[in-house]
C-alpha atoms as a PDB file:
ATOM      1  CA  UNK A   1     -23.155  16.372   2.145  1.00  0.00           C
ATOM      2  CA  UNK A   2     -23.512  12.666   2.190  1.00  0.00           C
ATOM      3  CA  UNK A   3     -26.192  11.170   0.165  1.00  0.00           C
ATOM      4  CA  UNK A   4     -27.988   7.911   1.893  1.00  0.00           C
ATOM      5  CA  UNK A   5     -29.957   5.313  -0.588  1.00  0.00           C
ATOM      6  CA  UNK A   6     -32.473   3.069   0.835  1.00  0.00           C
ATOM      7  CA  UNK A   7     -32.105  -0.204  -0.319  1.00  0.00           C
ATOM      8  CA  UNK A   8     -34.476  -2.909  -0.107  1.00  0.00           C
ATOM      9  CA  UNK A   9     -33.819  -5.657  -2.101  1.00  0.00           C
ATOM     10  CA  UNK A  10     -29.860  -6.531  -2.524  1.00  0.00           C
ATOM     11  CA  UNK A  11     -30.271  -9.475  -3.902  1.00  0.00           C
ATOM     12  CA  UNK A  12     -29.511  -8.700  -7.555  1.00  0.00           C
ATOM     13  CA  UNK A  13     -25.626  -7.728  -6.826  1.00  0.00           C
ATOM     14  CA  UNK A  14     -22.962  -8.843  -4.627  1.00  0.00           C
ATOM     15  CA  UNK A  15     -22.923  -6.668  -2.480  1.00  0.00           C
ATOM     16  CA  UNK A  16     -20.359  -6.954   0.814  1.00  0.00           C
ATOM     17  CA  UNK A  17     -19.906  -5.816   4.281  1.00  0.00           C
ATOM     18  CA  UNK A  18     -17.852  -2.989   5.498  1.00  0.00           C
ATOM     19  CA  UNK A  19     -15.510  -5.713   7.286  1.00  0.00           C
ATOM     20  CA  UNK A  20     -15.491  -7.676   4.202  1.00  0.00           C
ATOM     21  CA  UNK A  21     -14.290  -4.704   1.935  1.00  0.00           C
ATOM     22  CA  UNK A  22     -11.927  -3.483   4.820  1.00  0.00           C
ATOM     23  CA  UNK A  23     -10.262  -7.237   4.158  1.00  0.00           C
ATOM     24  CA  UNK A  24     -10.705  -6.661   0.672  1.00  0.00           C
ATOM     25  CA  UNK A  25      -8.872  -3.183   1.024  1.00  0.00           C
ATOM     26  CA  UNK A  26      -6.356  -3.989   3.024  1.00  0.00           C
ATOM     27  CA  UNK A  27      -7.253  -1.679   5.610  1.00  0.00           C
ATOM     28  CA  UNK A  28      -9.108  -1.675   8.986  1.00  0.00           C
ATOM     29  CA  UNK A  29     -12.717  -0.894   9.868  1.00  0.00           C
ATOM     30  CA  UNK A  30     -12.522   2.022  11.354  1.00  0.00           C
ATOM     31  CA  UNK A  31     -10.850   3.869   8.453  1.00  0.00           C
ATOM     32  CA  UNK A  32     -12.911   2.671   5.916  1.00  0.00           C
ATOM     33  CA  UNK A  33     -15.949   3.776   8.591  1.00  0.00           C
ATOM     34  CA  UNK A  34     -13.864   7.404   7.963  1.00  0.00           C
ATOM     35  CA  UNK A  35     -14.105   7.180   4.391  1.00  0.00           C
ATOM     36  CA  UNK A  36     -17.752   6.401   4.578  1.00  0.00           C
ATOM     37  CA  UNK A  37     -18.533   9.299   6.544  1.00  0.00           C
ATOM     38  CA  UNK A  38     -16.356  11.490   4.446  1.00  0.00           C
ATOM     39  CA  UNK A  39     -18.233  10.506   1.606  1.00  0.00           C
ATOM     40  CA  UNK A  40     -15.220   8.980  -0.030  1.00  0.00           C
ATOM     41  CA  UNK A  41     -16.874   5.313  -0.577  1.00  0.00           C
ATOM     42  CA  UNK A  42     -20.381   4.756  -1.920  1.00  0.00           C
ATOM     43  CA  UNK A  43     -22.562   2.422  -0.059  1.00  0.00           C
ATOM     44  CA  UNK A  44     -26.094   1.551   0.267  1.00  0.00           C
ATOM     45  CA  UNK A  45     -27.666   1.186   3.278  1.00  0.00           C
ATOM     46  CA  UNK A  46     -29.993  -1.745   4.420  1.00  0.00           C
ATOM     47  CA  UNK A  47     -33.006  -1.315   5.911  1.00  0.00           C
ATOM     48  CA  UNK A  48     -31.289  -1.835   9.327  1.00  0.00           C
ATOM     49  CA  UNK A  49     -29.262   0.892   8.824  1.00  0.00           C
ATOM     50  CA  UNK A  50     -25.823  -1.003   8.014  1.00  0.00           C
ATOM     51  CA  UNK A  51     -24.047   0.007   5.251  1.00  0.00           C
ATOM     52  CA  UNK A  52     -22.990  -2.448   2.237  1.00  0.00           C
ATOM     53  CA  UNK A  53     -20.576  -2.297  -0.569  1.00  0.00           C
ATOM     54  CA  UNK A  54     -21.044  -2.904  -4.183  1.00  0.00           C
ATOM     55  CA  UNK A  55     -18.252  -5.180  -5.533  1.00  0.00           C
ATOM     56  CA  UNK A  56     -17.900  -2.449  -8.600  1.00  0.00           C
ATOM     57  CA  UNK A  57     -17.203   0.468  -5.920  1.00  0.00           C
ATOM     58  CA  UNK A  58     -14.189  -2.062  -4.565  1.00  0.00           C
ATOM     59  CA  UNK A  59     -13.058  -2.701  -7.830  1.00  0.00           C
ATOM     60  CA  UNK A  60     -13.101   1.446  -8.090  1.00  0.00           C
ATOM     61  CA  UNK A  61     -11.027   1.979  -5.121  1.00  0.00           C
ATOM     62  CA  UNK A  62      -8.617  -0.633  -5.786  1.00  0.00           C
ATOM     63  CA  UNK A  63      -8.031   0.460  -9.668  1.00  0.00           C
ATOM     64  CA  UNK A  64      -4.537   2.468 -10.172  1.00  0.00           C
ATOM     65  CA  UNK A  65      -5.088   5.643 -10.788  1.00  0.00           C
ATOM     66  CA  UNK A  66      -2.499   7.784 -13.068  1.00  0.00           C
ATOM     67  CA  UNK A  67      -2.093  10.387 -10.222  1.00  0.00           C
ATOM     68  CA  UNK A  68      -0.796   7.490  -7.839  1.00  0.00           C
ATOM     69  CA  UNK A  69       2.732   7.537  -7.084  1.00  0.00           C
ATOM     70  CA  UNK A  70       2.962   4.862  -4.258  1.00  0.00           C
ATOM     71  CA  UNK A  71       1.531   1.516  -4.481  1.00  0.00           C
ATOM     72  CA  UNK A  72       1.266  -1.135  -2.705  1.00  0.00           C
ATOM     73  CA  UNK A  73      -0.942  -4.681  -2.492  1.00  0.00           C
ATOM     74  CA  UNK A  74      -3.821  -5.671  -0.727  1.00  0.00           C
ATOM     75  CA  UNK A  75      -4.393  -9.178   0.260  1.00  0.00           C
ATOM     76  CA  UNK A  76      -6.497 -10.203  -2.420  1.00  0.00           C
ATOM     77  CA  UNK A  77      -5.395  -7.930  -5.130  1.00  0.00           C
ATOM     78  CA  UNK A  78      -2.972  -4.815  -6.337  1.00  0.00           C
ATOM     79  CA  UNK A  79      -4.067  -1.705  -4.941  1.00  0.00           C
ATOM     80  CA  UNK A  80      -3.764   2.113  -4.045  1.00  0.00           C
ATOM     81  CA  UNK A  81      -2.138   3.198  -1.070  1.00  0.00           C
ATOM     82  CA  UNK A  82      -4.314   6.038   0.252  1.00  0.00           C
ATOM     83  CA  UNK A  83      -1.703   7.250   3.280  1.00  0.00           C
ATOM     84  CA  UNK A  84       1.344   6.189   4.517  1.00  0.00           C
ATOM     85  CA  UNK A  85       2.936   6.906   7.886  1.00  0.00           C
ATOM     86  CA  UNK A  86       6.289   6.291   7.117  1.00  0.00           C
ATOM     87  CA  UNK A  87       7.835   9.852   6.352  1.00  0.00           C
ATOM     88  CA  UNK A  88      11.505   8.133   5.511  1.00  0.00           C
ATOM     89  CA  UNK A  89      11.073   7.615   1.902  1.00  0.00           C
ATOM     90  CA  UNK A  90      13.570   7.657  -0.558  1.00  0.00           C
ATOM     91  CA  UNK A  91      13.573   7.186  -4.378  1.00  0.00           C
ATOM     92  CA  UNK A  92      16.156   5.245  -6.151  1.00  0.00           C
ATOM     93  CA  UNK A  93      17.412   2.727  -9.196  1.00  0.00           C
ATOM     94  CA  UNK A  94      17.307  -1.216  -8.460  1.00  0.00           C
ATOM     95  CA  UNK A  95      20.952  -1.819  -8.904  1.00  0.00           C
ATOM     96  CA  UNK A  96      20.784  -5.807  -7.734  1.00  0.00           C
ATOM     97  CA  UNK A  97      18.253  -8.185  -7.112  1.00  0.00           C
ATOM     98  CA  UNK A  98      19.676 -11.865  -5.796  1.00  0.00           C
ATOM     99  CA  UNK A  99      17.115 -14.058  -4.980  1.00  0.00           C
ATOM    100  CA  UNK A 100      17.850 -17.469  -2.758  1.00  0.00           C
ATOM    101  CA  UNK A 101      15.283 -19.636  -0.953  1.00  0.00           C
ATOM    102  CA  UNK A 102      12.427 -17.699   0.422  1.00  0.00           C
ATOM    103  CA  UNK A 103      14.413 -14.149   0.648  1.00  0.00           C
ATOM    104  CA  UNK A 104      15.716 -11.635  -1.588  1.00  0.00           C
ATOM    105  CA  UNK A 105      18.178  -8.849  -1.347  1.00  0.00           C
ATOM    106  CA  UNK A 106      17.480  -5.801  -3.425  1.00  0.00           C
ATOM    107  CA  UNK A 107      20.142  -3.151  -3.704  1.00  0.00           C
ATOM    108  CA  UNK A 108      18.856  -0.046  -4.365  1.00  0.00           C
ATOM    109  CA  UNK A 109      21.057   3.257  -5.754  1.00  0.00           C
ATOM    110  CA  UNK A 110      20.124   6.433  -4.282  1.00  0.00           C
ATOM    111  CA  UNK A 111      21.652   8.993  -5.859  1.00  0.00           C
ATOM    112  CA  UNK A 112      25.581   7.984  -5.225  1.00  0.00           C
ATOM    113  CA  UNK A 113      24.272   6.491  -2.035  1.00  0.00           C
ATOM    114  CA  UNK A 114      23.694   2.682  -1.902  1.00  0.00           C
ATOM    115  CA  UNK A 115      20.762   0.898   0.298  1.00  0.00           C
ATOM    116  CA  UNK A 116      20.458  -2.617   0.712  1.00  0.00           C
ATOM    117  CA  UNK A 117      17.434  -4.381   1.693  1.00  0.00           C
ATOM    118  CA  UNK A 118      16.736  -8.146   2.543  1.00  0.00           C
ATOM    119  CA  UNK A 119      12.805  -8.641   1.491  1.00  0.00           C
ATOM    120  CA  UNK A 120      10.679 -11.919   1.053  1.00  0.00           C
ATOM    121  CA  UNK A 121      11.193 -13.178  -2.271  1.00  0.00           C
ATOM    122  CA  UNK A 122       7.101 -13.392  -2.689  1.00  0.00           C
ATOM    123  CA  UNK A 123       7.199  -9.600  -2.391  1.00  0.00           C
ATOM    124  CA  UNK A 124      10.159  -9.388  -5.068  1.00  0.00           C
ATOM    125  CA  UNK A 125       7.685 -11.470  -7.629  1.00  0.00           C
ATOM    126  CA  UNK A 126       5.049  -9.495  -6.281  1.00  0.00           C
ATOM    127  CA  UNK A 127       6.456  -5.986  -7.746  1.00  0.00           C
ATOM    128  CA  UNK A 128       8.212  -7.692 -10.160  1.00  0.00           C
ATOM    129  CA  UNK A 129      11.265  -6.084  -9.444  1.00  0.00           C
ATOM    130  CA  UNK A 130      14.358  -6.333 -11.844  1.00  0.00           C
ATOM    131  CA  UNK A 131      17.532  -4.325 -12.252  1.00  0.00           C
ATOM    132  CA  UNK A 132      17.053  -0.825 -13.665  1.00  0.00           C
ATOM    133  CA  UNK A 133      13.257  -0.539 -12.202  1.00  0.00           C
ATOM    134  CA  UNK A 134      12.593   2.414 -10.345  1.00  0.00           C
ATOM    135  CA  UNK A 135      11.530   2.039  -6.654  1.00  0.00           C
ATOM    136  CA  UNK A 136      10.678   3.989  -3.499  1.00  0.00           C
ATOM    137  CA  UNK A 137      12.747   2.518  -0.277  1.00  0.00           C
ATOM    138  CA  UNK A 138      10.203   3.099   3.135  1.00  0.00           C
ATOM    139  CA  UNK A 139      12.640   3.177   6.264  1.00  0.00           C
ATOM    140  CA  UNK A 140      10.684   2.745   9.773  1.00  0.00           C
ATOM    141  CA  UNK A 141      12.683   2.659  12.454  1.00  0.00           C
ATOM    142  CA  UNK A 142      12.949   3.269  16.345  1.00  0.00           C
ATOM    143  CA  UNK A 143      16.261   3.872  16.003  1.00  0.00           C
ATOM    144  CA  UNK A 144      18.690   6.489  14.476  1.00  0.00           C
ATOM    145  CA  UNK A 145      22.836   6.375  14.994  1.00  0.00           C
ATOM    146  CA  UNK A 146      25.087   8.772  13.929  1.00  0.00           C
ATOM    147  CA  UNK A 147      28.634   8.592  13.123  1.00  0.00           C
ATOM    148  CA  UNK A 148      31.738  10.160  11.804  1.00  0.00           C
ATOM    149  CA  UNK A 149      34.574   9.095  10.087  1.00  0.00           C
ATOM    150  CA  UNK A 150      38.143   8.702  10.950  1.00  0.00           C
ATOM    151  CA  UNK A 151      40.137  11.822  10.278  1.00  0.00           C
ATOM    152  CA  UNK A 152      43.247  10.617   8.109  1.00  0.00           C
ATOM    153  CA  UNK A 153      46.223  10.041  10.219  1.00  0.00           C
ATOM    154  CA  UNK A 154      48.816  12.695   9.925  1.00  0.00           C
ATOM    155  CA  UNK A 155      52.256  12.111   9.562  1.00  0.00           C
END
């Protein structure tokens, strides 16, 4: 059941739009429209019908919460990632971090498997990676080769 307050008079709090907080979020309209309707974000509606956003209920849904396990950043601040497509995810050590001009290449260990990836180095002082961190690796891609290795010549 979804609970609808009538709100006259907004003009004691800042209060913002659902495209605003979308920006805010760091994800589009129509999935915060979702969340809305699922009763997942409090709003108040206007006298018009449109729905606004208390900056406090932002501030709630962009707080970490202990039961998070992936994060990720929104364009105006750290936030929660509430789904993510990408089903390729594995967990590893930061082994290397070499940062030079605008890029960075982390080297992550996985296991006794090693994964190297070349990132922005804005997103490396973002997460404030360092050697020894733990960190989730997110592989999209259209592609997927196989291969085997050379048997060892007989003689």
């Amino acid at each position: 059941m979804i609970t609808v307050v009538l709100v006259n008079d907004f003009s004691h709090m800042a209060l913002l739009t659902v495209r605003q907080t979308a920006k805010r979020l760091g994800v589009g309209y129509s999935t915060l429209k979702q969340w809305i309707y699922q009763g997942r974000v409090r709003t108040r509606t206007t006298t018009g019908g449109h729905h606004r956003i208390e900056e406090a209920e932002v501030d709630r849904l962009l707080a970490p919460t202990a039961s998070s396990g992936r994060r990720s950043r929104s364009r105006s601040s750290p936030g929660v990632i509430v789904a993510l497509s990408g089903r390729n995810q594995l967990r590893g050590f930061v082994d290397e971090v070499r940062v030079e001009g605008l890029l960075a290449q982390v080297r992550l260990r996985i296991g006794d498997q090693t994964l190297t990836a070349v990132i922005t180095r804005d997103a490396v002082d973002e997460l404030k990676l360092k050697r020894g961190d733990q960190a989730l690796a997110i592989v999209k891609a259209t592609e997927v080769m196989i291969a085997r290795e050379a048997e060892a010549t007989r003689r």
